[in-house]
Protein backbone atom coordinates (compact mmCIF):
# COMPACT_ATOMS: atom_id res chain seq x y z
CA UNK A 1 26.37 30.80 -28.87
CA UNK A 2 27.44 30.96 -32.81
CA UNK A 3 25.79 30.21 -35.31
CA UNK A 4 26.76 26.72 -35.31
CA UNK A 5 25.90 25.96 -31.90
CA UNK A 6 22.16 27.33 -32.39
CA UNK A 7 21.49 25.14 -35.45
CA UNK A 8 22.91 21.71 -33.48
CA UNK A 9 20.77 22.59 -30.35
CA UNK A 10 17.87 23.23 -32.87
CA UNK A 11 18.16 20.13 -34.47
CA UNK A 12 18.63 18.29 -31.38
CA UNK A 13 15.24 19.43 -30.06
CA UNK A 14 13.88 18.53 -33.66
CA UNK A 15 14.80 15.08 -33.20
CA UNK A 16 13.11 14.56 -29.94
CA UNK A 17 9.76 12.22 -30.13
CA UNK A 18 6.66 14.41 -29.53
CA UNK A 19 4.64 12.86 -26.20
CA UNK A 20 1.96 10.06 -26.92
CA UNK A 21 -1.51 11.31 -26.10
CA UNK A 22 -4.21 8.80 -25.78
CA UNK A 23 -7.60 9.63 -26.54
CA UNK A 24 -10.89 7.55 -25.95
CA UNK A 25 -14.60 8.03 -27.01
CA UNK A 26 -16.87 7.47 -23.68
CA UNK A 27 -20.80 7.90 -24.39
CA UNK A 28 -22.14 8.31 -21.12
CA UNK A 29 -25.91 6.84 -22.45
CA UNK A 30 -24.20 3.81 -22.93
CA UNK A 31 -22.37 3.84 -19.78
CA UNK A 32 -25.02 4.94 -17.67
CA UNK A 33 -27.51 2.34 -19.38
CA UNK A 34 -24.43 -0.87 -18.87
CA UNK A 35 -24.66 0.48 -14.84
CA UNK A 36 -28.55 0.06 -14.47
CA UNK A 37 -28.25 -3.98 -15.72
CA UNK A 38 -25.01 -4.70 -13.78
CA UNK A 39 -25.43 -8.05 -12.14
CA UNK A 40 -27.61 -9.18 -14.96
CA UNK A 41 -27.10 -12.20 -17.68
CA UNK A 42 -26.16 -10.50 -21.20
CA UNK A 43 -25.60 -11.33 -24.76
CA UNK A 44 -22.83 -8.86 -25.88
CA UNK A 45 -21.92 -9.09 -29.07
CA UNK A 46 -18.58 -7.28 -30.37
CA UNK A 47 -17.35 -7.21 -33.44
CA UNK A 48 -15.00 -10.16 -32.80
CA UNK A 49 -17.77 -12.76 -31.23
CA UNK A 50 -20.20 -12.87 -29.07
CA UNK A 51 -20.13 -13.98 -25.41
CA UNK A 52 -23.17 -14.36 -22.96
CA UNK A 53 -22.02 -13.68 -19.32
CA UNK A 54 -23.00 -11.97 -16.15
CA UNK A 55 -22.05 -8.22 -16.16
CA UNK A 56 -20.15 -7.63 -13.37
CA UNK A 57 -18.63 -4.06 -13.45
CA UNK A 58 -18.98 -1.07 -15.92
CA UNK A 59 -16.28 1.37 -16.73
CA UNK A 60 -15.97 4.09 -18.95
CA UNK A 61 -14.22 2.59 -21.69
CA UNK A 62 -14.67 -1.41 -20.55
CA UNK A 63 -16.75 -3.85 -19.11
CA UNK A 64 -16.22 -6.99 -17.18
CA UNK A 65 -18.07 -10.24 -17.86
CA UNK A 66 -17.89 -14.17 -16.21
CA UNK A 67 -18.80 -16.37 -18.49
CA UNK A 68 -18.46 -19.45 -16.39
CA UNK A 69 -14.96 -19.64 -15.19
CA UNK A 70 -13.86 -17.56 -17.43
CA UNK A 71 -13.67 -13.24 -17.10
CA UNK A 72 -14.03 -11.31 -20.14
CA UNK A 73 -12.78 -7.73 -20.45
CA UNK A 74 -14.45 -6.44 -23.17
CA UNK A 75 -14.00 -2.74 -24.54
CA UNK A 76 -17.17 -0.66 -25.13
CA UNK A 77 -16.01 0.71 -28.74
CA UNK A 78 -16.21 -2.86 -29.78
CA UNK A 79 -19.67 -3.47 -28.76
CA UNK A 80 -22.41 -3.74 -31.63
CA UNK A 81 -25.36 -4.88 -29.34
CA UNK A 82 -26.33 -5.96 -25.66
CA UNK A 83 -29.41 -7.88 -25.15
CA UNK A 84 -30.62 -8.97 -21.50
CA UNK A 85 -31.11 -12.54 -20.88
């Protein structure tokens, strides 16, 4: 390979995206704390609104709420407080 050919296949692997990593904050207390009131009529509110629902599953970076009809997926990073019903 000349000279050339090296600095084409060098840029050509310069120009490739890197991979996407996602990362995600999970604090167990919280998690562990959502589990043990699953079932339960909540207040949560996030730092859009605030919803009051039954909490029907916890995972470890959502939670699921019914509200009536109507199923709220609501991630735990946007949480700012939970208060039992």
């Amino acid at each position: 390979m000349n000279h050339y050919q090296q600095n084409q296949a060098r840029d050509m692997h310069a120009n490739q995206p890197m991979p996407l990593q996602y990362y995600t904050l999970v604090d167990p207390f919280v998690v562990q704390t959502l589990k043990s009131v699953v079932g339960k009529m909540l207040i949560v509110e996030t730092t859009k609104d605030t919803i009051r629902g039954q909490l029907q599953d916890v995972q470890p970076d959502h939670i699921v709420l019914t509200a009536g009809d109507s199923t709220f997926f609501v991630r735990i990073q946007q949480i700012v407080t939970i208060m039992p019903i």
